[in-house]
Protein backbone atom coordinates (compact mmCIF):
# COMPACT_ATOMS: atom_id res chain seq x y z
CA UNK A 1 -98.39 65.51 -1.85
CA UNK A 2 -101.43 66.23 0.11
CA UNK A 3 -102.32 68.18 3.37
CA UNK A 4 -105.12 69.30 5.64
CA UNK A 5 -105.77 72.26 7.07
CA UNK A 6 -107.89 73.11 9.80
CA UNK A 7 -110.02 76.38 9.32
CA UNK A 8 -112.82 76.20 10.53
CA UNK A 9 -112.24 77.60 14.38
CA UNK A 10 -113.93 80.41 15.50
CA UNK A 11 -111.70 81.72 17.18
CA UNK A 12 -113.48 83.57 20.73
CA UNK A 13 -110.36 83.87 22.28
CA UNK A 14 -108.96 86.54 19.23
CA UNK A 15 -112.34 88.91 19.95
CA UNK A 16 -112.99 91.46 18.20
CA UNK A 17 -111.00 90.47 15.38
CA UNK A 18 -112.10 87.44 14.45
CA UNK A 19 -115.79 89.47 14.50
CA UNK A 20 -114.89 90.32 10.80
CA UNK A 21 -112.12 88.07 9.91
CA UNK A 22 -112.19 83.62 10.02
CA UNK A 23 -109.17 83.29 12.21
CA UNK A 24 -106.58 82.14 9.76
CA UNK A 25 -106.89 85.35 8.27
CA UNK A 26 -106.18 87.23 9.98
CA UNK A 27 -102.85 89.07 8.70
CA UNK A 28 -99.47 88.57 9.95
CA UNK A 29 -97.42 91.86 8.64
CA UNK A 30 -100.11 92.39 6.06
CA UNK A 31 -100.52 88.91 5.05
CA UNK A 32 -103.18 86.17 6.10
CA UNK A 33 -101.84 83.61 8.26
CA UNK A 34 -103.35 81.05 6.67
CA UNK A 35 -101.38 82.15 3.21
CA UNK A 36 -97.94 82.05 4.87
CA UNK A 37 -98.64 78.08 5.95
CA UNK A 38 -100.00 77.82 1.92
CA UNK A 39 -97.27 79.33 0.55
CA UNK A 40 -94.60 77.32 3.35
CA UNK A 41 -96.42 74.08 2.34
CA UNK A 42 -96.11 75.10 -1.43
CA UNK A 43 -92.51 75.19 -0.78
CA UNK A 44 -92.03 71.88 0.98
CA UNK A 45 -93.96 70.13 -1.50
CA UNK A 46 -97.48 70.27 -1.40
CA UNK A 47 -99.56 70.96 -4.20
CA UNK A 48 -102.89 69.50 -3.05
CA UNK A 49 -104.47 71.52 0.24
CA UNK A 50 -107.62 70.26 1.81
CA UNK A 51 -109.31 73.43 3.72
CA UNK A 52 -111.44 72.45 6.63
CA UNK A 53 -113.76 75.57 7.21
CA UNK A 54 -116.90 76.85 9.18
CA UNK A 55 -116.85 80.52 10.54
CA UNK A 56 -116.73 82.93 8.54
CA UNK A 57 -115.91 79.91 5.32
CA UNK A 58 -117.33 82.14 2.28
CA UNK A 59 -114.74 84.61 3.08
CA UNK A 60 -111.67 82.14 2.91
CA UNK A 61 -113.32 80.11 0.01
CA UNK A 62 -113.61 83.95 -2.03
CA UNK A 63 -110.01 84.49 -0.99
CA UNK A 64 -108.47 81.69 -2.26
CA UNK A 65 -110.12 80.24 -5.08
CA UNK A 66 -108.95 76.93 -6.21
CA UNK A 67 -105.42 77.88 -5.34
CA UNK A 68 -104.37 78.94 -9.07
CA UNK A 69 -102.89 81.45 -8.21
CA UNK A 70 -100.72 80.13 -5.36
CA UNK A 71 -99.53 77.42 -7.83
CA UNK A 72 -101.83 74.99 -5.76
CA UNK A 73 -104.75 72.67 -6.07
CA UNK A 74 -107.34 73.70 -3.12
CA UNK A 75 -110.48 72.20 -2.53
CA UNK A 76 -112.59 72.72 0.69
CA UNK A 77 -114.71 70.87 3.31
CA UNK A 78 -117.09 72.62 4.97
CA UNK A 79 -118.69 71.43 8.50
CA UNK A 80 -121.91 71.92 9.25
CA UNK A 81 -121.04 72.48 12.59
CA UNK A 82 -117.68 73.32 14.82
CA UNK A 83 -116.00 69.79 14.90
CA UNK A 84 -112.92 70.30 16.78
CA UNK A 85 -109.65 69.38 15.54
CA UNK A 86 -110.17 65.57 14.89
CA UNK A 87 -113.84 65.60 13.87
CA UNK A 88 -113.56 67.55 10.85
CA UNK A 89 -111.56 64.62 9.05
CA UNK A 90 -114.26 62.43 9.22
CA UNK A 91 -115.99 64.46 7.10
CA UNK A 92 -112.67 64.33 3.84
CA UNK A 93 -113.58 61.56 1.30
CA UNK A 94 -109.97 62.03 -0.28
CA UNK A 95 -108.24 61.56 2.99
CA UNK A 96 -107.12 58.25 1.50
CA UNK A 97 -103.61 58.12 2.27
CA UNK A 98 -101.16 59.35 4.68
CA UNK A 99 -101.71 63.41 5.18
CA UNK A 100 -100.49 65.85 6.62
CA UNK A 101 -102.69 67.47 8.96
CA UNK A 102 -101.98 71.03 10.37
CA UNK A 103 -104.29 73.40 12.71
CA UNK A 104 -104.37 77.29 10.49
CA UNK A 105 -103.51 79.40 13.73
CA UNK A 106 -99.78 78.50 13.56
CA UNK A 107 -96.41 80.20 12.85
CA UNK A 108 -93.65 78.06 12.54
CA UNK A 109 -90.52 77.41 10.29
CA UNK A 110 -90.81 73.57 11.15
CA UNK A 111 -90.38 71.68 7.62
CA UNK A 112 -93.25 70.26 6.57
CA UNK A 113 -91.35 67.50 3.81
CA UNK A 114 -89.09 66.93 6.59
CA UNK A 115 -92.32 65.62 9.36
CA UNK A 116 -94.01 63.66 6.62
CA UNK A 117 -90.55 61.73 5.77
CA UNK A 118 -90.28 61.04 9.33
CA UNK A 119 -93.22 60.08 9.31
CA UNK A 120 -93.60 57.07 6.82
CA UNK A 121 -89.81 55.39 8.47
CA UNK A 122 -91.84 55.06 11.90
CA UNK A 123 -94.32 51.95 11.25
CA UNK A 124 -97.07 54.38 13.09
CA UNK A 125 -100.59 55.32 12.41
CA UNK A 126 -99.84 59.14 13.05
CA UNK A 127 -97.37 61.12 14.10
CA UNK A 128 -97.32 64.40 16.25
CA UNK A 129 -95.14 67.04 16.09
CA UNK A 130 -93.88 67.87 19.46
CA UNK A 131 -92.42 71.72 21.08
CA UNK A 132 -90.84 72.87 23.40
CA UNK A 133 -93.14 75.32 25.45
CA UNK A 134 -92.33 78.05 28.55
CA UNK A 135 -94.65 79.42 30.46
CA UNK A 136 -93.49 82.37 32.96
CA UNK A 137 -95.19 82.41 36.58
CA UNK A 138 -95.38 85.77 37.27
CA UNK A 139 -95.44 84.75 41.28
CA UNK A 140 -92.93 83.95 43.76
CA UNK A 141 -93.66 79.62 44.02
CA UNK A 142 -92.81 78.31 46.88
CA UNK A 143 -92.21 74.52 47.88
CA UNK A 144 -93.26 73.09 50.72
CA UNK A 145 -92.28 70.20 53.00
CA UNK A 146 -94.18 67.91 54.71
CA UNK A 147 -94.25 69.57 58.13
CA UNK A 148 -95.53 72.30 55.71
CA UNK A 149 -92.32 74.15 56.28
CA UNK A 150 -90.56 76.28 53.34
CA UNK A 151 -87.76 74.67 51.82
CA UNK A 152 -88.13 76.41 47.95
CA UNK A 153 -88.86 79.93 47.12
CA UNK A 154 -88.48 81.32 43.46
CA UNK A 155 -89.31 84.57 42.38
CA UNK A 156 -91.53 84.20 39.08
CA UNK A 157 -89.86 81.10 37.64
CA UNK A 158 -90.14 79.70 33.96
CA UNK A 159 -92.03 76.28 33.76
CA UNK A 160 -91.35 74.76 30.60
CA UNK A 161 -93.49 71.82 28.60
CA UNK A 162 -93.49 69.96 25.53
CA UNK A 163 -96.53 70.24 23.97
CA UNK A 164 -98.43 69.07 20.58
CA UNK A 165 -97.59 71.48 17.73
CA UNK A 166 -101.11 71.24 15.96
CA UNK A 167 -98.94 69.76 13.39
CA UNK A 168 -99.92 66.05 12.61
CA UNK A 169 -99.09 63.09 10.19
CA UNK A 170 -102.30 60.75 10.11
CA UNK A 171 -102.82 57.08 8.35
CA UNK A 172 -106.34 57.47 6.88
CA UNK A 173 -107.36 54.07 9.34
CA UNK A 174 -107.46 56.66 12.13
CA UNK A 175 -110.97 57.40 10.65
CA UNK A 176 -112.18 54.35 12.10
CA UNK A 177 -112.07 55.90 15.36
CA UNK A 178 -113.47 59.50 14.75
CA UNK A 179 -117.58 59.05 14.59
CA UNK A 180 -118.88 60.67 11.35
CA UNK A 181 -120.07 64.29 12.01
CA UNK A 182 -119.42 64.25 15.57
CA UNK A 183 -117.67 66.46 18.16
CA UNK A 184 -113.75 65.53 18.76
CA UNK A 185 -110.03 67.13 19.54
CA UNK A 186 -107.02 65.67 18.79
CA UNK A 187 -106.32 64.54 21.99
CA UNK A 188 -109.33 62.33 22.70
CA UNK A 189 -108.20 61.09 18.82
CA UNK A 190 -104.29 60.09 20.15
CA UNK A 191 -105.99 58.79 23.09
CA UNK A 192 -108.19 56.07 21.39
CA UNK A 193 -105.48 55.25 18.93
CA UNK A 194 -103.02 54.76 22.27
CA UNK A 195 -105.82 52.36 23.66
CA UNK A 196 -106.34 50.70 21.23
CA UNK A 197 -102.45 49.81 21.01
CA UNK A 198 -101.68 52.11 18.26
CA UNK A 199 -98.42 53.44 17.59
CA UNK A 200 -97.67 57.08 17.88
CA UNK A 201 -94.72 58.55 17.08
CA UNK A 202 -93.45 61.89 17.88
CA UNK A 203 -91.22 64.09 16.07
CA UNK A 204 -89.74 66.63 18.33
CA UNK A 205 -88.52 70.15 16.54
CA UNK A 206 -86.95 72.87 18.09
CA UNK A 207 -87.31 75.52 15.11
CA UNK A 208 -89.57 78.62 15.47
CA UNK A 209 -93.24 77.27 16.63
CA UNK A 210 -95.66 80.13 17.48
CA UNK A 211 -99.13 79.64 18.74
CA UNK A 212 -101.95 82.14 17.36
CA UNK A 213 -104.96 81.72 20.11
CA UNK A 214 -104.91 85.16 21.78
CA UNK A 215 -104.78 88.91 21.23
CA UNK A 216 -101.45 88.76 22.91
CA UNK A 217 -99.65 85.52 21.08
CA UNK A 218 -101.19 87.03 17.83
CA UNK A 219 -99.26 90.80 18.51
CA UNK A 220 -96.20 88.37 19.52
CA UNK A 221 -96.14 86.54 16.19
CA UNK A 222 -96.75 89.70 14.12
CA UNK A 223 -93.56 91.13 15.79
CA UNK A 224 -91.43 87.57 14.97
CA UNK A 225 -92.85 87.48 11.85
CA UNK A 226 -91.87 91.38 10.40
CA UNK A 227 -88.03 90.70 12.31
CA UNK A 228 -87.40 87.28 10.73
CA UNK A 229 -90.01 87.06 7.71
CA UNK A 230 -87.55 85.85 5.61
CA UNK A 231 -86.91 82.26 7.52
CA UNK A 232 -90.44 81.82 7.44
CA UNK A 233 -90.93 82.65 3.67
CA UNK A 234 -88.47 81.91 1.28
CA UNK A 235 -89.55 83.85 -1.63
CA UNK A 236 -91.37 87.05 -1.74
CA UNK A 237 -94.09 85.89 -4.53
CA UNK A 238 -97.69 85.97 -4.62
CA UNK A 239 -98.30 87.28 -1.55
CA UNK A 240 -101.78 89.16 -2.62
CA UNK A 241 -104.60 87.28 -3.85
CA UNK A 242 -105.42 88.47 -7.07
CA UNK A 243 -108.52 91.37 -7.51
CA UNK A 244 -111.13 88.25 -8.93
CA UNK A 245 -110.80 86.56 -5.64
CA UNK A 246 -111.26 89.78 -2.99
């Protein structure tokens, strides 16, 4: 089975960390987080891992290696320029069949086998894995009627959201709508497929979904990830690269 991984972001927001490091590896309880989603996709299935990189991309290519050592075929894509999250693909001549595409600033225990199956039973040209997301207002909101009287006050309420998990199952005939080398998210993607009267389906999980984007959500995953590492990993193997690789 094959996947995608997106590697190349920069990662601005994760300053001064990501001065030294490409994003995804930045470690999670001493280990890159870009490993853990190897090692879960190993697990689930995956042998062959297509590595979309940019910043920083001689440092993740020395890491890794071909994947030998992970028990894993790796080969890597390199754009010439940031991408975004959609444009990058346009760029895999093996992304030939339906893959697995994931962003590499995730933690999650979501299944990987378990999105693809759902997947290929849905008739649509991608999927998108959906999650439940809170957001605390650290403000007291208040509603308002008309007459612009009060009729709501709550002290620092929770807003919550379902939101795209950067996890994604794609048909390769999505490339026909990503322009070759050129500039586009994954939203703008869905959004041409959905015009175009494509099919998307959504698989909604409620397992552990953590996004890695700022100093903060990074010191929360570390945290999640040392109390519960062992629903995230299920075996405690390979978890250095080897000296030839560093």
């Amino acid at each position: 089975m094959k996947a995608i991984i997106l590697a190349g972001g920069q990662g601005t927001r994760l300053h001064p960390y990501t001065k030294i490091l490409p994003k995804c590896m930045i470690p999670l309880d001493g280990i890159p987080i870009l490993q853990i989603l190897l090692l879960q996709l190993r697990d689930a299935g995956f042998s062959q891992v297509i590595l979309s990189v940019y910043h920083l991309a001689p440092l993740i290519e020395r890491y890794f290696g071909n994947g030998d050592w992970l028990d894993m075929q790796l080969t890597y894509s390199r754009e010439p320029e940031p991408l975004g999250t959609a444009g990058p693909l346009s760029l895999i001549e093996s992304f030939d069949t339906p893959t697995l595409v994931l962003n590499a600033d995730l933690l999650t225990t979501i299944n990987f086998m378990d999105v693809f199956i759902a997947h290929t039973r849905s008739n649509a040209i991608g999927t998108v894995v959906i999650c439940q997301h809170t957001i605390p207002v650290e403000l007291g909101v208040v509603e308002l009627d008309c007459h612009q009287k009060i009729i709501n006050y709550e002290e620092k309420p929770k807003l919550s959201f379902l939101v795209g998990g950067g996890i994604y199952v794609l048909d390769p005939s999505v490339l026909d709508y990503i322009p070759k080398q050129q500039y586009m998210d994954m939203p703008v993607l869905i959004q041409k497929l959905l015009a175009n009267n494509h099919t998307i389906n959504s698989y909604f999980s409620q397992e552990r979904w953590l996004d890695i984007g700022t100093i903060e959500q990074y010191q929360h995953a570390d945290e999640v990830f040392r109390r519960h590492r062992g629903s995230f990993l299920k075996y405690e193997y390979a978890l250095l690269a080897p000296d030839a690789n560093l």
